[in-house]
N, C-alpha and C. Protein backbone atom coordinates (compact mmCIF):
# COMPACT_ATOMS: atom_id res chain seq x y z
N UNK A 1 112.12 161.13 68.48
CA UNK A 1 113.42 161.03 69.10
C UNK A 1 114.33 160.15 68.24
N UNK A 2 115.50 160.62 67.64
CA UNK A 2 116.23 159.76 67.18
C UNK A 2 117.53 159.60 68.25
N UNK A 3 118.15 158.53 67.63
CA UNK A 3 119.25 157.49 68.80
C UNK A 3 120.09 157.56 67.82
N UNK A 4 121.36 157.63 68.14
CA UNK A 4 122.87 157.39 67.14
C UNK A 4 123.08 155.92 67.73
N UNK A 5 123.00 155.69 68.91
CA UNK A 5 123.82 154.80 69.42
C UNK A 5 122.70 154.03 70.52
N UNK A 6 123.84 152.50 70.44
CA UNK A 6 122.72 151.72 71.68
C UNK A 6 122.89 152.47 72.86
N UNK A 7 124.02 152.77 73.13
CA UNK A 7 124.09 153.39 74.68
C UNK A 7 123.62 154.82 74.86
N UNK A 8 122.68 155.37 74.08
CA UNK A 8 121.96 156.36 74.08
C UNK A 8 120.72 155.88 74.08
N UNK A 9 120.73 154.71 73.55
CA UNK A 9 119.30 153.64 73.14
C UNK A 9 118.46 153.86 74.91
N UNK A 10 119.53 152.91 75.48
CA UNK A 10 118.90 151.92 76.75
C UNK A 10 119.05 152.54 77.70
N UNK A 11 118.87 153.84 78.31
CA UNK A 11 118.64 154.46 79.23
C UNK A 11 116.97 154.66 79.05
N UNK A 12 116.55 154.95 77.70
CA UNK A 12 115.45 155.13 77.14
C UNK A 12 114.39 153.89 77.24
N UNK A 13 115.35 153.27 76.71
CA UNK A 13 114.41 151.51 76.59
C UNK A 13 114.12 150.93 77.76
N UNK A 14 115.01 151.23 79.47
CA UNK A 14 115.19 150.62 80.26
C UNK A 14 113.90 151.59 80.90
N UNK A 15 113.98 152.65 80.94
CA UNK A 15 112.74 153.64 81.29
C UNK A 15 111.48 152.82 80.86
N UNK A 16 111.48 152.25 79.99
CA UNK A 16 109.93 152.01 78.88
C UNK A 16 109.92 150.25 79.74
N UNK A 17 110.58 149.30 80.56
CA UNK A 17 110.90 148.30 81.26
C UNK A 17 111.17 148.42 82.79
N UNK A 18 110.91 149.70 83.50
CA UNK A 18 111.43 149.43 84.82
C UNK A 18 110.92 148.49 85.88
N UNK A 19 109.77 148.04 85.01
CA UNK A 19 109.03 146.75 86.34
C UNK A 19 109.33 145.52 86.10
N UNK A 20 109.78 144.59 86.92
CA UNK A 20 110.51 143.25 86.90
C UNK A 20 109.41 142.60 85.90
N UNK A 21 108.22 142.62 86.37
CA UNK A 21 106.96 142.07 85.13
C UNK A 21 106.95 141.93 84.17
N UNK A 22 107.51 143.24 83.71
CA UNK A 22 107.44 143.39 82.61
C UNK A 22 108.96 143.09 81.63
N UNK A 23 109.95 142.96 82.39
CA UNK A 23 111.22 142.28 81.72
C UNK A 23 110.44 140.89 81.89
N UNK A 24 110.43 140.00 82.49
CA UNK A 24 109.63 138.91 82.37
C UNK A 24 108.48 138.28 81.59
N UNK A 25 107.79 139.08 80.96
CA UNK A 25 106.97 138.71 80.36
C UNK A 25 107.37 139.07 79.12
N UNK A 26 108.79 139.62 78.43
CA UNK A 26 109.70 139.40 77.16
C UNK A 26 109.76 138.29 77.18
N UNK A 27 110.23 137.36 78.04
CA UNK A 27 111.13 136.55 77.84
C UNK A 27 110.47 135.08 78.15
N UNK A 28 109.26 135.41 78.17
CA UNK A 28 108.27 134.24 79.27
C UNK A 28 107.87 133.19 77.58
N UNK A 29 107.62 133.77 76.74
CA UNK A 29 107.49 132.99 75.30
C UNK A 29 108.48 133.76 74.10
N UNK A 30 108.98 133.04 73.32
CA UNK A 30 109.51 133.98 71.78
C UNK A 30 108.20 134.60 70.91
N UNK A 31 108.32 135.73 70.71
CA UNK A 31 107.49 136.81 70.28
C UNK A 31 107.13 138.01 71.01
N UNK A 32 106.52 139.04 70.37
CA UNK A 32 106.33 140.00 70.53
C UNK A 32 104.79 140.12 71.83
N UNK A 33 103.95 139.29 71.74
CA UNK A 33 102.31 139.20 71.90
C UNK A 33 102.52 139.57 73.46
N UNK A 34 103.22 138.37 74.33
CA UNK A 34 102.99 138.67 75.44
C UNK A 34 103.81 139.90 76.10
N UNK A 35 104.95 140.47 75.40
CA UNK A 35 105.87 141.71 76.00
C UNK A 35 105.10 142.82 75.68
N UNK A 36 103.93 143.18 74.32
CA UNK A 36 103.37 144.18 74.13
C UNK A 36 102.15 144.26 75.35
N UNK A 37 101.91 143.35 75.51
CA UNK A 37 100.72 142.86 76.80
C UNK A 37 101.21 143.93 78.05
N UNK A 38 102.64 143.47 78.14
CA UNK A 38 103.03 143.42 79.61
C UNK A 38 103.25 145.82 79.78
N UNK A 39 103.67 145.80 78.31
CA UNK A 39 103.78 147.09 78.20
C UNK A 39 102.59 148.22 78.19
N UNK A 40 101.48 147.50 78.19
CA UNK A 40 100.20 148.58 77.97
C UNK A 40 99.66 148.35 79.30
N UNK A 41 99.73 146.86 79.95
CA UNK A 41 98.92 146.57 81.32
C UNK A 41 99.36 146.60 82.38
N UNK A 42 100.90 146.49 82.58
CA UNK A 42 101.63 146.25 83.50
C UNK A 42 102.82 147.30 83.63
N UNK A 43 103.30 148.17 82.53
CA UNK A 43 104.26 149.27 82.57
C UNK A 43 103.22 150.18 82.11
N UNK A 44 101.87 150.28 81.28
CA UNK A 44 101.38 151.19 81.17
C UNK A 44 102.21 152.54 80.45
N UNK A 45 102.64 151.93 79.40
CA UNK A 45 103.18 152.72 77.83
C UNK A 45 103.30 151.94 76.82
N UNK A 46 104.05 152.35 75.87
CA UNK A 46 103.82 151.86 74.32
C UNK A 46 104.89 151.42 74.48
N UNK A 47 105.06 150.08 73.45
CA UNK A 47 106.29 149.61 73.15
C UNK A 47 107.15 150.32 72.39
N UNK A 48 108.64 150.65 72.93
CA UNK A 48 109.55 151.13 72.29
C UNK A 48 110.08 150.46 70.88
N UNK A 49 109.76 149.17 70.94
CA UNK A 49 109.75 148.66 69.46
C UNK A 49 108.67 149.34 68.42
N UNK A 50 107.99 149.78 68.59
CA UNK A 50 106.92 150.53 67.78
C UNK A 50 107.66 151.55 66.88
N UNK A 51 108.29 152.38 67.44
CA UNK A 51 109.56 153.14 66.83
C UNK A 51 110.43 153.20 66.74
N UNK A 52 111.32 152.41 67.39
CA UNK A 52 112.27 152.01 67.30
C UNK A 52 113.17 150.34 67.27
N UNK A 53 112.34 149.50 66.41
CA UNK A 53 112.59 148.54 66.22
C UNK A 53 114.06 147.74 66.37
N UNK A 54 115.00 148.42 65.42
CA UNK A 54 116.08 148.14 65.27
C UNK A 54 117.16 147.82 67.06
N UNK A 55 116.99 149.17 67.64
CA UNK A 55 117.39 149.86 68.98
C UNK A 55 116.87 148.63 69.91
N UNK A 56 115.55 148.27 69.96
CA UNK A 56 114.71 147.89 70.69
C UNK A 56 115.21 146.57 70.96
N UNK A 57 115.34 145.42 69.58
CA UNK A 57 115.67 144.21 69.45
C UNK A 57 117.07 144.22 70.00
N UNK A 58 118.21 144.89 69.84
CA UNK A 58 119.29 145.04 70.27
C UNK A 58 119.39 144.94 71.93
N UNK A 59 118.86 145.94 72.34
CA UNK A 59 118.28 146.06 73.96
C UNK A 59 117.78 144.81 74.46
N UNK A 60 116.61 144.34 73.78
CA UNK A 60 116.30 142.73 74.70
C UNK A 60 117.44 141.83 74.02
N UNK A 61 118.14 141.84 73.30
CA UNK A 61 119.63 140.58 73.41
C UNK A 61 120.27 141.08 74.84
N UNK A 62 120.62 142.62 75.11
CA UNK A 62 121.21 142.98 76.31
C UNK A 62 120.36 142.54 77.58
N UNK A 63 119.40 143.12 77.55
CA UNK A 63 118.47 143.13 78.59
C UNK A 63 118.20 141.29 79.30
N UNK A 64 118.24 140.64 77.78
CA UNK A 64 117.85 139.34 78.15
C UNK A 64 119.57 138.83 79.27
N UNK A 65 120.45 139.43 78.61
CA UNK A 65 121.57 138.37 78.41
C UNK A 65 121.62 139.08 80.44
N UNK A 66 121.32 140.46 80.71
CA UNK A 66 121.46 140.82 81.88
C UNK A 66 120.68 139.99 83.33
N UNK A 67 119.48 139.20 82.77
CA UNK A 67 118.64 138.67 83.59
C UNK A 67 119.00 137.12 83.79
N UNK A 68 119.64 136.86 82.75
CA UNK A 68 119.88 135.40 82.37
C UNK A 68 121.63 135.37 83.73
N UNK A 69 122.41 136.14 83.96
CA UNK A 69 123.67 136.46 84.61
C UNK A 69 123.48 136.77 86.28
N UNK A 70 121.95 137.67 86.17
CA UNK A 70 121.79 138.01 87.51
C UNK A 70 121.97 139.68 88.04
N UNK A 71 122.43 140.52 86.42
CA UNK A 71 122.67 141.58 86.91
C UNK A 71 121.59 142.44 86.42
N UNK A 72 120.63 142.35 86.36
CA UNK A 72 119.41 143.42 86.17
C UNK A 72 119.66 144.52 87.21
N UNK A 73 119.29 143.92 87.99
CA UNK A 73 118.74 144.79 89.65
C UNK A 73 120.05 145.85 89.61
N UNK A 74 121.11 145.38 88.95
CA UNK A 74 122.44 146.58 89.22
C UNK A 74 122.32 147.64 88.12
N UNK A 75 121.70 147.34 87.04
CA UNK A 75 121.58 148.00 85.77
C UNK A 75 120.83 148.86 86.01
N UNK A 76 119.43 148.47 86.80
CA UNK A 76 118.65 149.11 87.11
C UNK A 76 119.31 150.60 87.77
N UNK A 77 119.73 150.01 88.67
CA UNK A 77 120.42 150.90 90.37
C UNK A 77 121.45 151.98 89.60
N UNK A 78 121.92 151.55 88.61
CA UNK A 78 123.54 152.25 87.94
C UNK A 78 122.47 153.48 86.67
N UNK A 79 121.39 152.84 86.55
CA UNK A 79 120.74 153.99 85.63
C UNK A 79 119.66 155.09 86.64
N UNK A 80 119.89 154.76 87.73
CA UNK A 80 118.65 155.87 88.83
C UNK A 80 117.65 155.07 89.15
N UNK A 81 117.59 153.95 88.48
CA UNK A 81 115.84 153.49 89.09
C UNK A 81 116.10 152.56 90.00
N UNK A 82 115.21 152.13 91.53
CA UNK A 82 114.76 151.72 91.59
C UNK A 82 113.95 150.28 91.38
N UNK A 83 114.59 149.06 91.58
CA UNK A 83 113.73 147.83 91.33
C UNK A 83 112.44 147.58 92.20
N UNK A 84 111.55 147.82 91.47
CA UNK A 84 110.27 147.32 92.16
C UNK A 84 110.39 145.54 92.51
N UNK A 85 109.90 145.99 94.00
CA UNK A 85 109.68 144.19 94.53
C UNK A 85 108.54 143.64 94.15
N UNK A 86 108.23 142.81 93.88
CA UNK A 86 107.00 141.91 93.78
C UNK A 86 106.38 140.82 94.51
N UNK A 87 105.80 140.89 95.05
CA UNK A 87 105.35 139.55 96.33
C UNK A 87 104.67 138.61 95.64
N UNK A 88 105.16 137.58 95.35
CA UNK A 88 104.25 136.01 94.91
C UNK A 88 103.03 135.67 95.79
């Protein structure tokens, strides 16, 4: 699959992230170790950085800057999905 553009990117990327877990566990240390974790055990697919690196890194500056504001859950809702709840 090739991408021209980010906003062709992150409908894609946000698909490969729809569980709160797993946006969270990007952002829980700097590096890659624990977000690839969260993507094979907890979203159960491959990281979209795998092929698409460039796209990917772009997306978590967005993705981060969306969680850090409070508007995930709308991003979510405005692309079709669904926020999964999570009980502590």
């Amino acid at each position: 699959m090739n991408f021209r553009s980010m906003e062709e990117f992150w409908p894609y990327y946000m698909n490969h992230h729809s569980k709160p877990a797993t946006r969270r566990w990007h952002f829980a240390v700097l590096g890659y170790g624990l977000a690839w974790y969260s993507h094979f055990f907890v979203e159960g697919n491959v990281p979209a950085t795998f092929r698409h690196p460039f796209w990917s890194l772009l997306c978590d500056f967005k993705m981060f800057g969306l969680m850090l504001t409070g508007q995930m859950d709308r991003e979510i809702k405005r692309l079709g999905k669904r926020p999964v709840l999570q009980v502590y």
